[in-house]
N, C-alpha and C. Protein backbone atom coordinates (compact mmCIF):
# COMPACT_ATOMS: atom_id res chain seq x y z
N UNK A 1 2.86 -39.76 31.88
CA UNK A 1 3.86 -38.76 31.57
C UNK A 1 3.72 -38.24 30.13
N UNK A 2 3.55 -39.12 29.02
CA UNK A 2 3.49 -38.68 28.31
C UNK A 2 2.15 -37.90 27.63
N UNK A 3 1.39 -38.25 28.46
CA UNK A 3 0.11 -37.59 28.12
C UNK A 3 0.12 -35.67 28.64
N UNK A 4 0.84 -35.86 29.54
CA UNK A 4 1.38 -34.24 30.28
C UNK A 4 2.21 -33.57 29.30
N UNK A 5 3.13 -34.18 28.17
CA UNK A 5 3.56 -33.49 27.29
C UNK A 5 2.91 -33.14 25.93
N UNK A 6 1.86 -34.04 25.70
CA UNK A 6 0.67 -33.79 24.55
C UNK A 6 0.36 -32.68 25.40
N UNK A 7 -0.51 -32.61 26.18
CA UNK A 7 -1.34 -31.33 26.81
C UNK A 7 -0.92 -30.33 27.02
N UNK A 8 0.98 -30.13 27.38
CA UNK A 8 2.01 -29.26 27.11
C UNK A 8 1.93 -28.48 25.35
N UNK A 9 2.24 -29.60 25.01
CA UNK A 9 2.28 -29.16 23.86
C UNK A 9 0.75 -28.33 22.84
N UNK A 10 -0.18 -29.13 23.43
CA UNK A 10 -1.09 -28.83 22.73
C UNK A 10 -1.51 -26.78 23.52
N UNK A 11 -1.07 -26.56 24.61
CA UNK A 11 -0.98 -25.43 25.07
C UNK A 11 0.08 -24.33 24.11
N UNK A 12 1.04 -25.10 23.85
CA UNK A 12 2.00 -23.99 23.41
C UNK A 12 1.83 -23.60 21.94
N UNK A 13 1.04 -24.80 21.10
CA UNK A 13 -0.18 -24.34 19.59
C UNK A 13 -1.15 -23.08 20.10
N UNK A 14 -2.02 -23.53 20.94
CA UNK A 14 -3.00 -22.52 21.32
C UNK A 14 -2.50 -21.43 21.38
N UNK A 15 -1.49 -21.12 22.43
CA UNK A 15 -0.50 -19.27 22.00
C UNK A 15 -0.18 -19.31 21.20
N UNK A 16 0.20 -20.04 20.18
CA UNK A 16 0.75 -20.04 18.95
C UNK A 16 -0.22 -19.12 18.41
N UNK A 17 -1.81 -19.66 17.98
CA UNK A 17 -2.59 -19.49 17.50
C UNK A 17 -3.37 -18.30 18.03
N UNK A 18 -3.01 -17.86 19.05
CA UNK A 18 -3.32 -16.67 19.87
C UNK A 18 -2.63 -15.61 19.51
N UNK A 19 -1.52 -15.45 19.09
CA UNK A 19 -0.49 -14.79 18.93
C UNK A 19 -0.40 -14.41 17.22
N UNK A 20 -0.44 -15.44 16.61
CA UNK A 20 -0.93 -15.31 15.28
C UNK A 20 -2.38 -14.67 15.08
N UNK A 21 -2.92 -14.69 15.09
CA UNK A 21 -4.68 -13.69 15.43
C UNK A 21 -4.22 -12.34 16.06
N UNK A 22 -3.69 -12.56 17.01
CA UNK A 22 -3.13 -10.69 17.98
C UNK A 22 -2.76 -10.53 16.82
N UNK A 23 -1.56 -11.24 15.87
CA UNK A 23 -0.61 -10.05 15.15
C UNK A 23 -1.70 -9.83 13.57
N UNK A 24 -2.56 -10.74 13.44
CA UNK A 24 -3.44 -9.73 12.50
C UNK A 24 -4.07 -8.60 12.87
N UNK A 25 -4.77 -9.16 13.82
CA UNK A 25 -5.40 -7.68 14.80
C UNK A 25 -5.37 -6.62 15.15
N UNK A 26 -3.88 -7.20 16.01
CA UNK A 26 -3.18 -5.50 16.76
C UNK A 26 -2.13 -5.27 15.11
N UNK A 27 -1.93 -5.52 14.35
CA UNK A 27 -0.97 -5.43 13.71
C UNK A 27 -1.73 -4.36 12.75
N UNK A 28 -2.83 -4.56 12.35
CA UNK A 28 -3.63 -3.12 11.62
C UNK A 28 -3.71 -1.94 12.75
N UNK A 29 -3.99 -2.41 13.87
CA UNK A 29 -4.43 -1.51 14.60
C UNK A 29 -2.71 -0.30 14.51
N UNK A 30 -1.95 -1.04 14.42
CA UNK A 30 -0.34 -0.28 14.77
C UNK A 30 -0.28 0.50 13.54
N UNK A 31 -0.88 -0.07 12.10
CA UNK A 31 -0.20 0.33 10.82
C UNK A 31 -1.57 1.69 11.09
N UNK A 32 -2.89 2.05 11.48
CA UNK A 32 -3.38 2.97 11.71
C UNK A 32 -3.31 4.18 12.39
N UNK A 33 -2.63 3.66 13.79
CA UNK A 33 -2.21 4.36 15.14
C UNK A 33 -0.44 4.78 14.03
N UNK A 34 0.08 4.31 13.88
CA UNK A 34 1.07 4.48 13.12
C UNK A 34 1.12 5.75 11.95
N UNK A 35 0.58 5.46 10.81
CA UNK A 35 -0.11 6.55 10.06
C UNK A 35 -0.05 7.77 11.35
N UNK A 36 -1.10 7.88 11.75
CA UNK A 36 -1.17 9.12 12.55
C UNK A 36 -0.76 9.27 13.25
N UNK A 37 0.58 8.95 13.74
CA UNK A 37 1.64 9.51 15.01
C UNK A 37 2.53 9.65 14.03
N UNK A 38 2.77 9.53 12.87
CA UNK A 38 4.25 9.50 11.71
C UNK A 38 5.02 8.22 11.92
N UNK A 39 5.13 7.32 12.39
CA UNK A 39 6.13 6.24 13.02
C UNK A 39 6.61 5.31 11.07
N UNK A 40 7.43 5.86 10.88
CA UNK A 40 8.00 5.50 9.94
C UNK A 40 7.84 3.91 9.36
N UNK A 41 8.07 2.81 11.00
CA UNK A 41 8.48 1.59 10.60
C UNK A 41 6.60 1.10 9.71
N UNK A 42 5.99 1.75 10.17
CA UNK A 42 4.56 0.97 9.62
C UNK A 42 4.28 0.81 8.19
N UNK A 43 5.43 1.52 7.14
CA UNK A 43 5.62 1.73 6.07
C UNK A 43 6.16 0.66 5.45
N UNK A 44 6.91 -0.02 6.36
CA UNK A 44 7.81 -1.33 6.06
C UNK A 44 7.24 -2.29 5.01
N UNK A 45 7.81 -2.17 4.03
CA UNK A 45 6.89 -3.13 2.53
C UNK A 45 7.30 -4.34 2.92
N UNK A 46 7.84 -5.19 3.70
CA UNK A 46 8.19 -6.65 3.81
C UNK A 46 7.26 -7.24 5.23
N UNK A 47 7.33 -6.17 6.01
CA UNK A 47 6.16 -6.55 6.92
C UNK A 47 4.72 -5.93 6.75
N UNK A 48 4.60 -5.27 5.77
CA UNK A 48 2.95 -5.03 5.23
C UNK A 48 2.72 -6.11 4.46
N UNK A 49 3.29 -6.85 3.71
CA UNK A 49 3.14 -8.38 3.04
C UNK A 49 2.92 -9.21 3.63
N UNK A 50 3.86 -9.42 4.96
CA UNK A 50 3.71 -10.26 5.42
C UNK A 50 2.47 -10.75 6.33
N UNK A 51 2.08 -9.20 7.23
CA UNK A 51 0.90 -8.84 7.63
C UNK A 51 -0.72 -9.08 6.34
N UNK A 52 -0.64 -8.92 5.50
CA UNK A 52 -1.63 -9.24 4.42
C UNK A 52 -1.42 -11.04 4.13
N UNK A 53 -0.53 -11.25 3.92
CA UNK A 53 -0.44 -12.90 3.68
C UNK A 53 -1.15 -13.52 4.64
N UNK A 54 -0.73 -13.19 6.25
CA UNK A 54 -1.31 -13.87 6.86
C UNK A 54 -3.16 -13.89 7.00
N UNK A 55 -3.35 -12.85 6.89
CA UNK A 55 -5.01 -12.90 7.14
C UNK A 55 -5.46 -13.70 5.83
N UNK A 56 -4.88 -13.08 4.50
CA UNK A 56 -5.47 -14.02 2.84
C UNK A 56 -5.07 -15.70 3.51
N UNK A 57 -4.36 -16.04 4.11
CA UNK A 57 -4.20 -17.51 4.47
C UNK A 57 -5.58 -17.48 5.06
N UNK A 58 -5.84 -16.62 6.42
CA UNK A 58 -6.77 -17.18 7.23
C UNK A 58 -7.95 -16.92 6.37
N UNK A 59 -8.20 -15.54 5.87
CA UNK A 59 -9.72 -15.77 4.88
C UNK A 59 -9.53 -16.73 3.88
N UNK A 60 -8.95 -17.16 3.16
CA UNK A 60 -8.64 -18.92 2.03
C UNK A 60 -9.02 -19.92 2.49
N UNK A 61 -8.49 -20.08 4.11
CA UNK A 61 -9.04 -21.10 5.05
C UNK A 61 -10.53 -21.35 4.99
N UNK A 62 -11.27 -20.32 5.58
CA UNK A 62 -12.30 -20.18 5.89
C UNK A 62 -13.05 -20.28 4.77
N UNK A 63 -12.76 -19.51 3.71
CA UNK A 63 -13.73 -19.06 2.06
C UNK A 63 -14.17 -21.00 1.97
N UNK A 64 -12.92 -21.90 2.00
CA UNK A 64 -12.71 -23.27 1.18
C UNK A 64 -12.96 -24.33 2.53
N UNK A 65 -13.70 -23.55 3.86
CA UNK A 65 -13.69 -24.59 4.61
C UNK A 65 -12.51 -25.81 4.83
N UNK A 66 -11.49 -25.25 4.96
CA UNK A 66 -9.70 -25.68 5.45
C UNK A 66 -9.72 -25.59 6.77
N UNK A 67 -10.00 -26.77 7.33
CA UNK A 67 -9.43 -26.70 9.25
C UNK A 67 -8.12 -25.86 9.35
N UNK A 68 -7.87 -24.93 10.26
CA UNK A 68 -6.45 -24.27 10.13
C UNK A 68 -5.19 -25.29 11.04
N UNK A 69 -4.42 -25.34 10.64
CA UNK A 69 -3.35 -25.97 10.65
C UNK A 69 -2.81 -26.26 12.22
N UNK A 70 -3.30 -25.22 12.86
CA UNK A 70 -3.10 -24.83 14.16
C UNK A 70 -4.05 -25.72 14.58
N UNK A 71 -4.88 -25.66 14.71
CA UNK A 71 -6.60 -26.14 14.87
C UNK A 71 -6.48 -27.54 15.50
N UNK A 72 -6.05 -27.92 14.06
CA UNK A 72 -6.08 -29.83 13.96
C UNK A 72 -5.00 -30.32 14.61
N UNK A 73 -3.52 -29.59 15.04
CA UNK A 73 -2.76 -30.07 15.35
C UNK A 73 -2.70 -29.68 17.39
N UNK A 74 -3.44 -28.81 17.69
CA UNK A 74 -3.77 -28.97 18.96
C UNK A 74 -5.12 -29.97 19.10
N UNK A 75 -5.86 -29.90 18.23
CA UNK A 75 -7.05 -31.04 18.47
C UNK A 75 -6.35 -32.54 18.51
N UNK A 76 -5.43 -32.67 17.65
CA UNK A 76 -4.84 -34.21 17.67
C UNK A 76 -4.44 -34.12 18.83
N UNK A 77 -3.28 -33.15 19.46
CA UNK A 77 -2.46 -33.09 20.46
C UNK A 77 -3.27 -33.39 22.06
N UNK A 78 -4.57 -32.47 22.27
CA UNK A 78 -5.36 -32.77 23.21
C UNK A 78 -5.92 -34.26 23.07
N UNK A 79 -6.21 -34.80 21.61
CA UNK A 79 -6.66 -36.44 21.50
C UNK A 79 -5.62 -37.68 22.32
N UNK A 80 -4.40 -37.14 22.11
CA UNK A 80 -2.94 -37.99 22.18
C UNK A 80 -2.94 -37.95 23.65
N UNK A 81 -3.57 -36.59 24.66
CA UNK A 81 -3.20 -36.47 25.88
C UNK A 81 -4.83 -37.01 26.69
N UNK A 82 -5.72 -37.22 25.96
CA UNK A 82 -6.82 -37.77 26.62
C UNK A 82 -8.00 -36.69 26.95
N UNK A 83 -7.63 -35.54 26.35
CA UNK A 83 -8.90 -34.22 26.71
C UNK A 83 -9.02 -34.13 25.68
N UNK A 84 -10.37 -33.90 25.81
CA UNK A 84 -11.57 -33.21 25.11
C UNK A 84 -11.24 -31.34 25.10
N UNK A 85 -11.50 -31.06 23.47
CA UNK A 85 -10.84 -30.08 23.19
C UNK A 85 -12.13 -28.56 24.03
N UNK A 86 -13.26 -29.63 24.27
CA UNK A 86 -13.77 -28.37 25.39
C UNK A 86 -13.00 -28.13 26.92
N UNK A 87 -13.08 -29.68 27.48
CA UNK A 87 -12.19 -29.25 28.59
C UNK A 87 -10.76 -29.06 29.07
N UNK A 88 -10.10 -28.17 27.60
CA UNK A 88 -8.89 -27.56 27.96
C UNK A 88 -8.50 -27.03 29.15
N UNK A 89 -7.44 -26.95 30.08
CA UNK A 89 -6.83 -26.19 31.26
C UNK A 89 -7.41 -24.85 31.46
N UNK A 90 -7.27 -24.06 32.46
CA UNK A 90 -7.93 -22.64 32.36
C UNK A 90 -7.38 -22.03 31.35
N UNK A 91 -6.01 -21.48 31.32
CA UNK A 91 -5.08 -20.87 30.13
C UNK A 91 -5.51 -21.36 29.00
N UNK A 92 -5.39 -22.23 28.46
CA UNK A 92 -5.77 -22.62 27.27
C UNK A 92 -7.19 -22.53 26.80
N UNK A 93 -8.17 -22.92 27.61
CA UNK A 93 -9.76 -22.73 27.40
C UNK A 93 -10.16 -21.16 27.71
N UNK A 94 -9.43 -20.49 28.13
CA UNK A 94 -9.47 -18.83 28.17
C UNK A 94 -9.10 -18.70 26.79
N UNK A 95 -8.21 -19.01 26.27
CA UNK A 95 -7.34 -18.40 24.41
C UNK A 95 -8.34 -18.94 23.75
N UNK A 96 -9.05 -20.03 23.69
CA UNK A 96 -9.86 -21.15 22.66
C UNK A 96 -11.36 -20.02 23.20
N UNK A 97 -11.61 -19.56 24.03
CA UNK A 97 -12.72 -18.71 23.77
C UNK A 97 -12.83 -18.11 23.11
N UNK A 98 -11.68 -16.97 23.46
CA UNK A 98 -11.16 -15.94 22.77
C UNK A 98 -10.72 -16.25 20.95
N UNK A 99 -10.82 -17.21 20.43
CA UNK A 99 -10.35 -17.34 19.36
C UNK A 99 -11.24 -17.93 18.75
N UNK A 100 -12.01 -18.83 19.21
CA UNK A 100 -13.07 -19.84 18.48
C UNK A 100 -14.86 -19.29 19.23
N UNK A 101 -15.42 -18.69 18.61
CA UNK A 101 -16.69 -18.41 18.34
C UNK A 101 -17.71 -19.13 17.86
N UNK A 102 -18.82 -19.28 18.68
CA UNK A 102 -20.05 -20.01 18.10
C UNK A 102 -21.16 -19.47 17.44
N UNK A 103 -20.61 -18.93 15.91
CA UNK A 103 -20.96 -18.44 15.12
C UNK A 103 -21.06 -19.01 13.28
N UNK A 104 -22.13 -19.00 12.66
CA UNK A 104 -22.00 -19.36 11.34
C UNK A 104 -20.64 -19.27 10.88
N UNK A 105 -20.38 -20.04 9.57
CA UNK A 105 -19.16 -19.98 9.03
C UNK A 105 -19.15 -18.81 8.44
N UNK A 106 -20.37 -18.33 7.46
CA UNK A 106 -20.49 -17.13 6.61
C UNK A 106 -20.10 -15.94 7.22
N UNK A 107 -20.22 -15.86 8.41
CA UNK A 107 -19.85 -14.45 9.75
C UNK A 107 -18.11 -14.33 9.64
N UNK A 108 -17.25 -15.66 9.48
CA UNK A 108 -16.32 -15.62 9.29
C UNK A 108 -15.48 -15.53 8.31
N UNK A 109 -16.55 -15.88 7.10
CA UNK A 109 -16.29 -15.44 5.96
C UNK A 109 -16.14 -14.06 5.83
N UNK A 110 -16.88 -13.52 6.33
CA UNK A 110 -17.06 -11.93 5.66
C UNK A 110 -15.98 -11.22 6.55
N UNK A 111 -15.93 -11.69 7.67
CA UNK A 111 -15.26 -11.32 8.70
C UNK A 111 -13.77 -11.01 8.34
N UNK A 112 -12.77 -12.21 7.92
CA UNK A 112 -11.43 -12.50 7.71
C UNK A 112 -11.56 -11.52 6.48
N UNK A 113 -12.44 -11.34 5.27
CA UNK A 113 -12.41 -10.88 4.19
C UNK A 113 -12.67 -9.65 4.44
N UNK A 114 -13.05 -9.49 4.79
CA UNK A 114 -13.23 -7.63 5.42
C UNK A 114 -11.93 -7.25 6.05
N UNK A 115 -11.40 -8.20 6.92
CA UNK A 115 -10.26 -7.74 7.65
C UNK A 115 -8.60 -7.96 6.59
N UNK A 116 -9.36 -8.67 5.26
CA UNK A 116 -8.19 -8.70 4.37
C UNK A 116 -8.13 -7.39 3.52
N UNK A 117 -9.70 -6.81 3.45
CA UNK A 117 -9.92 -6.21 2.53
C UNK A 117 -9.16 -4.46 3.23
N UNK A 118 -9.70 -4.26 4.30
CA UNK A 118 -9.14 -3.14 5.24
C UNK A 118 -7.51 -3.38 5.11
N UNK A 119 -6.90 -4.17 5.67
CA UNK A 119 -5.63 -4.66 5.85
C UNK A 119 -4.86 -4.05 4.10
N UNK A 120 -5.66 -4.11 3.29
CA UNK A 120 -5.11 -4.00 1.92
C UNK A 120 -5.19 -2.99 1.46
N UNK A 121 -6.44 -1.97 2.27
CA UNK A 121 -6.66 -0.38 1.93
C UNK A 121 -5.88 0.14 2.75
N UNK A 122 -5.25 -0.48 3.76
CA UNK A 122 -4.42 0.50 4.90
C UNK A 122 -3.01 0.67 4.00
N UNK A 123 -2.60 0.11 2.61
CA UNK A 123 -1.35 0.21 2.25
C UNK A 123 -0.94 1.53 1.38
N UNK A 124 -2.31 2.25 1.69
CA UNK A 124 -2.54 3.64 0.72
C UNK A 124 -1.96 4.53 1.69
């Protein structure tokens, strides 16, 4: 039983962490599409901060080689429930594709930093 609530749990990090990534993502994509339809709210100085904080967290992560917070605490969580963080459930090993890439670190370096660096020119 209690291993069904680690694996619970370690599912509801993964959207966590899914959801956090969408809102860097789609969240430029809105402040662009935004700009050019006029939509006022994309102007919002407390959620353009907040939107920039989050990616400078995730490129800081990455620059200093920092497991992300999310990361380690569904990896413990799948440890606690007895899976191996490859053979996650379908749902969950669908998001962990989608989010985790088998790619150099440096790709993600430039990557998050590019997407901090855009994210920071979109405030013009």
């Amino acid at each position: 039983m209690y291993m069904d609530i680690y694996a619970f749990l370690a599912d509801v990090v993964v959207v966590i962490h899914f959801l956090y990534a969408l809102t860097i993502v789609g969240g430029l994509v809105i402040v662009y599409v935004g700009k050019f339809l006029k939509w006022n709210f994309v102007k919002n100085a407390t959620l353009r901060i907040i939107h920039l904080i989050m990616i400078l967290i995730v490129a800081f992560e990455s620059i200093f080689h920092i497991e992300c917070p999310l990361t380690y605490i569904e990896y413990k969580l799948l440890s606690l429930a007895k899976i191996h963080h490859q053979n996650t459930p379908f749902i969950a090993g669908f998001i962990n594709k989608i989010l985790f890439w088998d790619l150099p670190n440096e790709f993600f370096d430039i990557l998050y930093i590019g997407l901090a660096l855009v994210i920071s020119v979109s405030y013009t």
